[in-house]
C-alpha atoms as a PDB file:
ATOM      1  CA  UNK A   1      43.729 141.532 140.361  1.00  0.00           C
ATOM      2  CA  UNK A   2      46.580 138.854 139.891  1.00  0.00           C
ATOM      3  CA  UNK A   3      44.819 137.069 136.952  1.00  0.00           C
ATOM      4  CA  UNK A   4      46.147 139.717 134.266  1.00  0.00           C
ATOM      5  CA  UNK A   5      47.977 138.136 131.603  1.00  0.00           C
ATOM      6  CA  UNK A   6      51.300 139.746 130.528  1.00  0.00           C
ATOM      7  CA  UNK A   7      50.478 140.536 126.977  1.00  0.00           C
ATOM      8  CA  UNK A   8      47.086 142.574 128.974  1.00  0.00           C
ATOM      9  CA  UNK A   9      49.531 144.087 131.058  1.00  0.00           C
ATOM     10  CA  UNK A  10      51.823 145.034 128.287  1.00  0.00           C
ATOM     11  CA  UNK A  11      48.925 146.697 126.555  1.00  0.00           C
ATOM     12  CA  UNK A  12      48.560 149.072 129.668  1.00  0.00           C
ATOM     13  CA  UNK A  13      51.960 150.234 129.214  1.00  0.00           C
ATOM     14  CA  UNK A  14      51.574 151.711 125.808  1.00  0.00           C
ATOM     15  CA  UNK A  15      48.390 153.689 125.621  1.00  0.00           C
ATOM     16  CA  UNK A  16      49.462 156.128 123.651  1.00  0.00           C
ATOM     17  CA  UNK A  17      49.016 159.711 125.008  1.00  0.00           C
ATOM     18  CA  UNK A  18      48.600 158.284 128.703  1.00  0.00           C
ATOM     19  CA  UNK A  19      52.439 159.933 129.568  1.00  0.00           C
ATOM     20  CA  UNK A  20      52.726 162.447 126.731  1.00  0.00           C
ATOM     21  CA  UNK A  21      54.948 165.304 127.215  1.00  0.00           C
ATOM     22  CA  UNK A  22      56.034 164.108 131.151  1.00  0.00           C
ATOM     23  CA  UNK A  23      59.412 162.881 132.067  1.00  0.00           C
ATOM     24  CA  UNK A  24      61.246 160.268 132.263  1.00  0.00           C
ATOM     25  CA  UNK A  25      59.653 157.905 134.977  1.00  0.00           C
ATOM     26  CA  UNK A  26      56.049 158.832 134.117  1.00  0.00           C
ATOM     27  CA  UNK A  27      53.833 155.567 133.456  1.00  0.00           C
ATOM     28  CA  UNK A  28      50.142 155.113 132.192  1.00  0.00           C
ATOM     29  CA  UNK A  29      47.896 155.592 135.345  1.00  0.00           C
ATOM     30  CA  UNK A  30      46.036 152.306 134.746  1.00  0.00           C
ATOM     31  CA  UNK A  31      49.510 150.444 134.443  1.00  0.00           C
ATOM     32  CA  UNK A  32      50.481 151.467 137.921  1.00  0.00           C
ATOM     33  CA  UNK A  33      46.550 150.890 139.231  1.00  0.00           C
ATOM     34  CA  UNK A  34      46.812 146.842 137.985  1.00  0.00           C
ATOM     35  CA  UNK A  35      50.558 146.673 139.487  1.00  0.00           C
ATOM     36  CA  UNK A  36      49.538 148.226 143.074  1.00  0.00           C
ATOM     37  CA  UNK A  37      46.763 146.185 142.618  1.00  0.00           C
ATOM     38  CA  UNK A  38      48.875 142.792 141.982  1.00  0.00           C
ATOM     39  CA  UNK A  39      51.197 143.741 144.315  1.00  0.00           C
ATOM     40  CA  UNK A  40      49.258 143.977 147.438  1.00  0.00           C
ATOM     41  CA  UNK A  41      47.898 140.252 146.577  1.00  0.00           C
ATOM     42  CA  UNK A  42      51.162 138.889 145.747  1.00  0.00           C
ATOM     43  CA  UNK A  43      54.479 140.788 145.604  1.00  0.00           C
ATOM     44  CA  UNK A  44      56.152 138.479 143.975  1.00  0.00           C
ATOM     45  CA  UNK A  45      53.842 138.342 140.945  1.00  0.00           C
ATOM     46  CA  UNK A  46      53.648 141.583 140.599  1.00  0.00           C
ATOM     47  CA  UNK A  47      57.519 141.568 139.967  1.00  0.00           C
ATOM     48  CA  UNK A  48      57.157 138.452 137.383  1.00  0.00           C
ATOM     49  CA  UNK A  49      54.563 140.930 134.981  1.00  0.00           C
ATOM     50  CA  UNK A  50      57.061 143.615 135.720  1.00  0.00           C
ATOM     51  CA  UNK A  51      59.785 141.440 133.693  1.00  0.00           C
ATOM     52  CA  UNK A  52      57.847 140.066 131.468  1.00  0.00           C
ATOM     53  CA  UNK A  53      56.439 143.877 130.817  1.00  0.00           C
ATOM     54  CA  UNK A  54      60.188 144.408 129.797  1.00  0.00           C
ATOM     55  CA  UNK A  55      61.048 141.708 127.985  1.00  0.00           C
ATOM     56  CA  UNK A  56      57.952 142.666 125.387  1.00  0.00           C
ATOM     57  CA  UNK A  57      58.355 146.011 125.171  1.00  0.00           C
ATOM     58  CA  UNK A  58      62.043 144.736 124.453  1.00  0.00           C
ATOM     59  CA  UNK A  59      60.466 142.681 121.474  1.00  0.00           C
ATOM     60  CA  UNK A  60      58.459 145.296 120.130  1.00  0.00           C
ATOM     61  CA  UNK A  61      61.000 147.705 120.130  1.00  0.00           C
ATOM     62  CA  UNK A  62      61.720 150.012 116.782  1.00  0.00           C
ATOM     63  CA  UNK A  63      63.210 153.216 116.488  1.00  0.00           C
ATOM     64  CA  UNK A  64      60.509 154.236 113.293  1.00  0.00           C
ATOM     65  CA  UNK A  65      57.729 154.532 116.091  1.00  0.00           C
ATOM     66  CA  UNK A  66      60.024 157.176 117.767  1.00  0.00           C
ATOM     67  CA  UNK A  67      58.405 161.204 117.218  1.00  0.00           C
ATOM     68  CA  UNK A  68      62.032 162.167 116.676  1.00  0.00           C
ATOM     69  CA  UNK A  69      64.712 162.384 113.997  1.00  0.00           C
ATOM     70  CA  UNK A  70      68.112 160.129 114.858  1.00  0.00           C
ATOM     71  CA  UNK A  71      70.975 160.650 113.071  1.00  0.00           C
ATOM     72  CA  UNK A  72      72.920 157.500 112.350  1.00  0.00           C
ATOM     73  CA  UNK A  73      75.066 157.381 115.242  1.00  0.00           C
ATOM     74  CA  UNK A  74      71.570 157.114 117.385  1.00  0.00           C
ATOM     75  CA  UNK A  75      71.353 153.377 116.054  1.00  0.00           C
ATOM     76  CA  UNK A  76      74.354 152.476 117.913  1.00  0.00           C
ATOM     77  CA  UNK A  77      73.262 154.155 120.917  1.00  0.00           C
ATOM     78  CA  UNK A  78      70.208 152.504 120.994  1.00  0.00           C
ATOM     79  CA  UNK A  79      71.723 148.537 120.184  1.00  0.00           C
ATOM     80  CA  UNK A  80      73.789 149.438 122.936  1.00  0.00           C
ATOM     81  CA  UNK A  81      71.289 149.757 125.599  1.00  0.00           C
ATOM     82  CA  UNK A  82      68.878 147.295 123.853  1.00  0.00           C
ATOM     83  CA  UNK A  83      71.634 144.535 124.685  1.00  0.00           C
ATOM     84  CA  UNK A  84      72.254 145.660 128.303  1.00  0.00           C
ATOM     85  CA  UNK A  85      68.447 145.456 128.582  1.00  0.00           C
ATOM     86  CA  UNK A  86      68.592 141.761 127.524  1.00  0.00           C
ATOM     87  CA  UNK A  87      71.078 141.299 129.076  1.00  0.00           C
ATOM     88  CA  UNK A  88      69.216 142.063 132.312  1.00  0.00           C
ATOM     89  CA  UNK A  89      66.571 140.373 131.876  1.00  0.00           C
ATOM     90  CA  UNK A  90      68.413 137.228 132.553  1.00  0.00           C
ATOM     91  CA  UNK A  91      70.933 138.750 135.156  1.00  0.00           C
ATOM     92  CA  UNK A  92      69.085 140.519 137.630  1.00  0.00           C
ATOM     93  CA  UNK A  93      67.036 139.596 140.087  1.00  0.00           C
ATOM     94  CA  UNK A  94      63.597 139.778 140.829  1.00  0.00           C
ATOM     95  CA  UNK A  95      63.769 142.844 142.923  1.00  0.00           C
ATOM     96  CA  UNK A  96      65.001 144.956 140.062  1.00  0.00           C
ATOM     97  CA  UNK A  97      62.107 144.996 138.188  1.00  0.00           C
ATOM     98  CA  UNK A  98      60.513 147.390 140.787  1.00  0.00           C
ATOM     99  CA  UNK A  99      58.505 150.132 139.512  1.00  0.00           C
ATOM    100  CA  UNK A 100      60.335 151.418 142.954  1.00  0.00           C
ATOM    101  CA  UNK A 101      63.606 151.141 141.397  1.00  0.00           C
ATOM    102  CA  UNK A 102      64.644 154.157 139.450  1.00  0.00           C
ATOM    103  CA  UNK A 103      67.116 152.327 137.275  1.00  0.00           C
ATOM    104  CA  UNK A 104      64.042 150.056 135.763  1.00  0.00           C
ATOM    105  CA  UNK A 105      62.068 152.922 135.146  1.00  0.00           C
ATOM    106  CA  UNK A 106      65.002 154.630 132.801  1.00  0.00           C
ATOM    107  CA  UNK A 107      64.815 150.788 131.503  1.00  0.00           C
ATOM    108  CA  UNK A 108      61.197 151.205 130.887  1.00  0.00           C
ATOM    109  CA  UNK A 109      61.859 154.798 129.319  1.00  0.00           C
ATOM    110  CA  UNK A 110      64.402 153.853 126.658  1.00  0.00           C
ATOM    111  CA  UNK A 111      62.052 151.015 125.709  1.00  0.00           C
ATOM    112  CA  UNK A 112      59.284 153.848 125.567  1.00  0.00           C
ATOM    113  CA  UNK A 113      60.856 156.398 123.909  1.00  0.00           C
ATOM    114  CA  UNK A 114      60.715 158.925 126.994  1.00  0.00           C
ATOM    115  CA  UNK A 115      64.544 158.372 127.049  1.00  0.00           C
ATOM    116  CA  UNK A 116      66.968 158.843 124.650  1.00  0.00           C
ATOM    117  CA  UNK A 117      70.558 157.464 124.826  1.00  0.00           C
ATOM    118  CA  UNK A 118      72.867 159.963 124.533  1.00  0.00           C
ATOM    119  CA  UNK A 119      76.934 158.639 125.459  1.00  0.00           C
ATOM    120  CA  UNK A 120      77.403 159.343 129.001  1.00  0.00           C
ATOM    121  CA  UNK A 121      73.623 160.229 130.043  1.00  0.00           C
ATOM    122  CA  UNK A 122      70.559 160.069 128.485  1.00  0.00           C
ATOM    123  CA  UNK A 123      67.905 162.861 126.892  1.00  0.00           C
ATOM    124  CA  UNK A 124      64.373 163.186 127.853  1.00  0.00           C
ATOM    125  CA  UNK A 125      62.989 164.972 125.749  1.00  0.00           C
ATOM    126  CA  UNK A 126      59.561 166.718 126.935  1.00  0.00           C
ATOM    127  CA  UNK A 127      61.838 169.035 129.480  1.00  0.00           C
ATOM    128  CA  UNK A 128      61.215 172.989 130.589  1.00  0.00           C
ATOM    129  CA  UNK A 129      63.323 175.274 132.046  1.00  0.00           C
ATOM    130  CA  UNK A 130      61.756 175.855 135.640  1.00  0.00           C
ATOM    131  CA  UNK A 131      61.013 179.461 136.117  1.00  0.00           C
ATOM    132  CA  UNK A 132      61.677 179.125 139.572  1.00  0.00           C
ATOM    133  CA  UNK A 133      65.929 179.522 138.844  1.00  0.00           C
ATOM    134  CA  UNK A 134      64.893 183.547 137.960  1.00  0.00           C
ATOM    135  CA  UNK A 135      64.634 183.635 141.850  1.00  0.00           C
ATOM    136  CA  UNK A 136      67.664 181.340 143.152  1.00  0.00           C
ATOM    137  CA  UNK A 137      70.727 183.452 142.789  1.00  0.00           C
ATOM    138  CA  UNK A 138      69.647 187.073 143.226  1.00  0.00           C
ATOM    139  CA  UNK A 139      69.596 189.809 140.868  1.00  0.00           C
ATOM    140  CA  UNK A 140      72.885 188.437 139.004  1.00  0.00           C
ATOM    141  CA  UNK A 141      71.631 185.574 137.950  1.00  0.00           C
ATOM    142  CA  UNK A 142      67.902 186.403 137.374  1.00  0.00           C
ATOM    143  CA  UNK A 143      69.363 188.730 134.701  1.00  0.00           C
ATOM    144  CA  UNK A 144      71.274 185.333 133.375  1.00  0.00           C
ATOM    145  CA  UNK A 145      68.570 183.596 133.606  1.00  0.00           C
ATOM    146  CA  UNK A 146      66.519 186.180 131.380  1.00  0.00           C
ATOM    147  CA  UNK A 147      69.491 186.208 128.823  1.00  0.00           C
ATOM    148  CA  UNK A 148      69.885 182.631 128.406  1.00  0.00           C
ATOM    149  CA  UNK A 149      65.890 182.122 127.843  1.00  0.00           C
ATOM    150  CA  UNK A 150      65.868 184.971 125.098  1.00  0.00           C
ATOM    151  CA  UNK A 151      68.717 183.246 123.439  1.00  0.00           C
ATOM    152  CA  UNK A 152      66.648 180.027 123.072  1.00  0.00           C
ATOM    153  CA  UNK A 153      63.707 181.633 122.676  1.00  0.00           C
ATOM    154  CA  UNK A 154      61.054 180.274 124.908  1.00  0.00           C
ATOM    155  CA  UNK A 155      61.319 177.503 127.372  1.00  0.00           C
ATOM    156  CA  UNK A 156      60.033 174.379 126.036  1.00  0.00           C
ATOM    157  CA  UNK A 157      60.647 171.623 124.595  1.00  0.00           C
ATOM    158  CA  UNK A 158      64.561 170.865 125.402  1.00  0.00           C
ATOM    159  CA  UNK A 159      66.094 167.825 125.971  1.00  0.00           C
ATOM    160  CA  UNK A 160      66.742 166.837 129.878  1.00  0.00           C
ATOM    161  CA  UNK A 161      70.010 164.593 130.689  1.00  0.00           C
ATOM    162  CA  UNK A 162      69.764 161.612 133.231  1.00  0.00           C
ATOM    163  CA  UNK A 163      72.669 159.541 134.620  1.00  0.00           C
ATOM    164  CA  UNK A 164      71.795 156.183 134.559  1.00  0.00           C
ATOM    165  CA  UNK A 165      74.062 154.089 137.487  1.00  0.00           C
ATOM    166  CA  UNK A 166      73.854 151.310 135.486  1.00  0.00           C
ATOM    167  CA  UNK A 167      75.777 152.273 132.560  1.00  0.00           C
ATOM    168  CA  UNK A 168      78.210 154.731 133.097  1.00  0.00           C
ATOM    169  CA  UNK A 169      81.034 153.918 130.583  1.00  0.00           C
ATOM    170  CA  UNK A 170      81.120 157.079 128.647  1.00  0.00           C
ATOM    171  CA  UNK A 171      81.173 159.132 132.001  1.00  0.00           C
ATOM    172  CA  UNK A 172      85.054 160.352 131.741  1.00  0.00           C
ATOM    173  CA  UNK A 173      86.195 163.628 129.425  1.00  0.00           C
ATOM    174  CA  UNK A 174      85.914 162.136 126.282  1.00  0.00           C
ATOM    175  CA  UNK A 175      83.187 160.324 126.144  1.00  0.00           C
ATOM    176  CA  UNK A 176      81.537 163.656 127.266  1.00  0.00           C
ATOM    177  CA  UNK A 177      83.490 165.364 124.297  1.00  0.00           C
ATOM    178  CA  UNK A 178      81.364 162.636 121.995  1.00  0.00           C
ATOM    179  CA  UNK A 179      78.139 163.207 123.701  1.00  0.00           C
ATOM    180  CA  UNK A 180      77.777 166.679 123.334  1.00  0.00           C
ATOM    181  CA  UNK A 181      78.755 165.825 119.764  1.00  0.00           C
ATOM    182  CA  UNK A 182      75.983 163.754 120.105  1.00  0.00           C
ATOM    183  CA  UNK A 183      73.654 166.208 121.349  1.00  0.00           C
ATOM    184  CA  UNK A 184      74.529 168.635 118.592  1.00  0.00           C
ATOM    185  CA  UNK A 185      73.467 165.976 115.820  1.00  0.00           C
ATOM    186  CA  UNK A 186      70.337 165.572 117.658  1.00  0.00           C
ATOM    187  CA  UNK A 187      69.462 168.874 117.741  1.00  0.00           C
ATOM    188  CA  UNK A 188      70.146 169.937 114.198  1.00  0.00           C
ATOM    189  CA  UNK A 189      67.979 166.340 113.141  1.00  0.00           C
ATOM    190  CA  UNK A 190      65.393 168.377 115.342  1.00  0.00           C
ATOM    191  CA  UNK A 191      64.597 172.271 114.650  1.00  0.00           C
ATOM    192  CA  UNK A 192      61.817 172.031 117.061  1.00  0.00           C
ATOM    193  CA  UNK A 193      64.260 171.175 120.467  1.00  0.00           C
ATOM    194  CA  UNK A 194      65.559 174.373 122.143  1.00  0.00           C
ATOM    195  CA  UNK A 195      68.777 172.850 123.453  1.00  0.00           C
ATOM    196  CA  UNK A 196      69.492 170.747 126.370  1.00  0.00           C
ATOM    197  CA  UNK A 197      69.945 171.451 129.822  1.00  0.00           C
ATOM    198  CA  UNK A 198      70.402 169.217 133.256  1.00  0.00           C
ATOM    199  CA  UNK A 199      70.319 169.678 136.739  1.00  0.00           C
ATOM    200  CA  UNK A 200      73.510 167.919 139.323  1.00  0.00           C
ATOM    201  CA  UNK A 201      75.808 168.338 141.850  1.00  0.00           C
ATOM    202  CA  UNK A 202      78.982 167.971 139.568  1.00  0.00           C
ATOM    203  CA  UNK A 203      78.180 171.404 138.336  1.00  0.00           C
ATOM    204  CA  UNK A 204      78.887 173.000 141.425  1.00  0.00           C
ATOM    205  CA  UNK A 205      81.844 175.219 141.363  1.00  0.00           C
ATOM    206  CA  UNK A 206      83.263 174.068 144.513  1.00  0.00           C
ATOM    207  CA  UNK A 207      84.449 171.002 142.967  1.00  0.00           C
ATOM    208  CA  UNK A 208      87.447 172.606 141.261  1.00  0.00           C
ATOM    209  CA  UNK A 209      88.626 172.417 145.261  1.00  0.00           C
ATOM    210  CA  UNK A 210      86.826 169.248 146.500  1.00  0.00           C
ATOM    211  CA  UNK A 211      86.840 166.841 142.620  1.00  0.00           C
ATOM    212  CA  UNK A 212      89.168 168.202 140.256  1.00  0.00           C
ATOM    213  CA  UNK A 213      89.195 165.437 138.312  1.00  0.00           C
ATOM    214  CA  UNK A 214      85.473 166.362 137.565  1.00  0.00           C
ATOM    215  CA  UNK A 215      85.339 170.432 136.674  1.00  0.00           C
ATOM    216  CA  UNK A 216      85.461 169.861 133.439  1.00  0.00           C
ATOM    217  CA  UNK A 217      81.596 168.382 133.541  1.00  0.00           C
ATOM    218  CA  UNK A 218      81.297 172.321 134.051  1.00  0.00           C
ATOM    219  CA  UNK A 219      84.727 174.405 132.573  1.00  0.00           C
ATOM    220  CA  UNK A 220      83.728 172.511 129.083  1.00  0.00           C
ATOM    221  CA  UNK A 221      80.069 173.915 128.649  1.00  0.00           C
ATOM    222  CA  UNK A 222      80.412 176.943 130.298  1.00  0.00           C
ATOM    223  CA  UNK A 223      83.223 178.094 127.654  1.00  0.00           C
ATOM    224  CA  UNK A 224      81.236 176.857 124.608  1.00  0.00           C
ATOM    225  CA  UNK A 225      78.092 178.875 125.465  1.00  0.00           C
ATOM    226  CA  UNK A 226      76.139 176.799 128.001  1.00  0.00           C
ATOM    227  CA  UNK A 227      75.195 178.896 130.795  1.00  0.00           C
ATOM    228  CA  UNK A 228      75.093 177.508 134.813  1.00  0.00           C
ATOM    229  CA  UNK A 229      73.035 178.800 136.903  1.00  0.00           C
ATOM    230  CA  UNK A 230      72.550 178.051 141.020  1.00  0.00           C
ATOM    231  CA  UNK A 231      69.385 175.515 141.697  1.00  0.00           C
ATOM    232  CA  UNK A 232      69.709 175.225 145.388  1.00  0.00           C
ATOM    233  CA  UNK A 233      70.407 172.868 148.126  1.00  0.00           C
ATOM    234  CA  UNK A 234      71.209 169.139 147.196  1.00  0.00           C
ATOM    235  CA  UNK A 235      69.330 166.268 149.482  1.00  0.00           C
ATOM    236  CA  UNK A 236      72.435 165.554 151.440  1.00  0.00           C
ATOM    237  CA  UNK A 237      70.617 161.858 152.411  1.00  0.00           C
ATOM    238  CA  UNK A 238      70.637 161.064 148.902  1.00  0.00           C
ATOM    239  CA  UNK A 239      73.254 163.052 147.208  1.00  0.00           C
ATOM    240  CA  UNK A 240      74.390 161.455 144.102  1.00  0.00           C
ATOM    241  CA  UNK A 241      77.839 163.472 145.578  1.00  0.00           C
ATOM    242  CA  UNK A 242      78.595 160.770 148.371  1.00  0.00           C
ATOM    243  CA  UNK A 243      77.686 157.929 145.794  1.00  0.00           C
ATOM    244  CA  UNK A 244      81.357 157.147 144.721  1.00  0.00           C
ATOM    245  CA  UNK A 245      83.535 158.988 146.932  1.00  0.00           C
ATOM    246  CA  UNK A 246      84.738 158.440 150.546  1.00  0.00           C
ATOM    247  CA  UNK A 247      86.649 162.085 149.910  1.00  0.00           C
ATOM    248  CA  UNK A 248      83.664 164.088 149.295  1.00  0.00           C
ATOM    249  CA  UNK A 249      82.217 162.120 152.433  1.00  0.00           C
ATOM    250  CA  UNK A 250      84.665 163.229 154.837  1.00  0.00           C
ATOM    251  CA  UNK A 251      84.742 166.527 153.870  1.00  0.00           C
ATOM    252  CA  UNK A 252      80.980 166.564 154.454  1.00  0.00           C
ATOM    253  CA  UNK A 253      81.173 165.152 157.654  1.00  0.00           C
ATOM    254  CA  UNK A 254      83.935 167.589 158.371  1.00  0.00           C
ATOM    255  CA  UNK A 255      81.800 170.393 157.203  1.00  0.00           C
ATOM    256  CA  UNK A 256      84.099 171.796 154.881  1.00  0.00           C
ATOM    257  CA  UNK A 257      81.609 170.699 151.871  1.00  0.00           C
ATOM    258  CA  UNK A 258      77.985 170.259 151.082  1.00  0.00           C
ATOM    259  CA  UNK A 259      76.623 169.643 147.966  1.00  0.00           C
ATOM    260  CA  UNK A 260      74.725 172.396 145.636  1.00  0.00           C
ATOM    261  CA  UNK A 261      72.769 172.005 142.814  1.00  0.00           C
ATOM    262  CA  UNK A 262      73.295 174.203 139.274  1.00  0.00           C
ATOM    263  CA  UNK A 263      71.599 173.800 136.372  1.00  0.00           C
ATOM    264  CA  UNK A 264      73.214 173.555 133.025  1.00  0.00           C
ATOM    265  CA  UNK A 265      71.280 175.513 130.455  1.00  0.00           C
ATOM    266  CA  UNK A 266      72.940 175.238 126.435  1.00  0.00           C
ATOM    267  CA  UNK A 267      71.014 176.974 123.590  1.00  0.00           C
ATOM    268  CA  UNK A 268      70.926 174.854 120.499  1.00  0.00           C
ATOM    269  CA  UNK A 269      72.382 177.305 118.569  1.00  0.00           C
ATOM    270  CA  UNK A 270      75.355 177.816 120.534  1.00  0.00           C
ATOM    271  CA  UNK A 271      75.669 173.871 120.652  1.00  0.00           C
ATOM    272  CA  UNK A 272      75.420 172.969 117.087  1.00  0.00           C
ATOM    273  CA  UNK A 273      78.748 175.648 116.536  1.00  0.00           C
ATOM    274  CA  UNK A 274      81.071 172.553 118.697  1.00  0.00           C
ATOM    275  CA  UNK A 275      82.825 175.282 119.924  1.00  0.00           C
ATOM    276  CA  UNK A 276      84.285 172.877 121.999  1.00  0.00           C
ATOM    277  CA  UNK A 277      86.373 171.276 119.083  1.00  0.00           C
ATOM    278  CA  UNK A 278      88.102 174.589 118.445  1.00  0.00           C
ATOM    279  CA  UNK A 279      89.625 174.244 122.261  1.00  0.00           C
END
């Protein structure tokens, strides 16, 4: 199939319900069918629809078809990324617009509303807390765990943060300060969200040693009411740790660091009080 018209294709990507409730780089089973399909034919074709797929859903964009409340600061958020999106469109290459290439899909999820920009990362919102973190960190933290999940009271739904490598201005200590502002707005706009957690290796403990410069991505939450709890072993080939930093390589190499993963969890109640402004 390499007949499909872009405006056909475009329709794939929106059948409402198709993703509903999955994260951030979920797309409509039929959308991926026709772009496998493409692709095996011609690559590079495949790549031209994925574009164009971006530049409509670009065109089409509105917040009012979004299921959530934004306070006013959310419209800024949004122009933001809606210019670096156009922006895109005319400077990167064809390659980019891989369904392949996680950066697009966060693209694609902005323009979908699976992703919500947030300052320094951005919010799906369809998350749950994985069960399986009762059994990561022995009796200690299954006992945390328990705690934390009777404080929010369930679960589900709570917003999810993603780094996006593409736009990582905001990623310093006060632009964190202003996103969990951020966060806060959104969740008192939403009654229904739980609170917001996130998964990384930044949130490892053993930075204060090896970054830091970065423990307060875990010193901040943890003394305004978010609680961390161990998530296991980070994918040492594709550590987001090794990304930017030739120090954290060498002391891998040197064995005298791996990265772990920890997952933040922050009850909405506890966030909305900004404790963090009384610091």
């Amino acid at each position: 199939m390499t007949d499909i018209s872009p405006q056909s294709y475009y329709q794939l990507a929106i059948v409402s319900g198709a993703v509903s409730g999955h994260g951030y780089a979920a797309l409509p089973p039929e959308l991926l069918a026709t772009e496998q399909s493409v692709a095996r034919q011609n690559p590079a074709a495949a790549l031209t629809l994925n574009r164009s797929l971006c530049r409509n859903l670009l065109k089409e964009f509105t917040l009012a078809d979004a299921c959530w409340v934004f306070p006013e600061k959310f419209h800024f958020l949004y122009e933001q990324q809606l210019q670096r999106i156009e922006n895109l469109l005319t400077d990167k290459p064809d390659s980019y617009f891989s369904f392949d290439n996680d950066p697009f899909r966060k693209d694609l999820a902005i323009l979908c509303h699976r992703l919500i920009p947030c300052g320094a990362e951005f919010a799906t919102p369809f998350s749950g807390i994985s069960r399986s973190l009762i059994f990561k960190g022995g009796l200690r933290q299954a006992a945390k765990f328990i705690q934390v999940i009777a404080r929010c009271r369930g679960i589900k739904p709570f917003l999810e943060l993603h780094m996006h490598p593409h736009y990582t201005t905001a990623f310093n200590p006060e632009g964190w300060i202003e996103t969990y502002e951020n966060l806060a707005d959104l969740l008192a706009a939403n009654p229904s969200l739980l609170g917001f957690q996130s998964t990384s290796w930044f949130l490892d403990p053993a930075l204060v040693e090896v970054s830091p410069h970065l423990s307060y991505l875990r010193e901040v939450p943890e003394r305004c009411g978010a609680t961390i709890l161990y998530a296991g072993e980070d994918d040492c080939d594709y550590s987001g740790a090794f990304a930017t930093s030739q120090t954290r390589r060498d002391l891998y190499t040197s064995g005298h660091y791996k990265p772990r993963l920890f997952t933040r969890i922050w009850p909405r109640k506890l966030l909305i009080q900004r404790i963090w402004q009384k610091l």
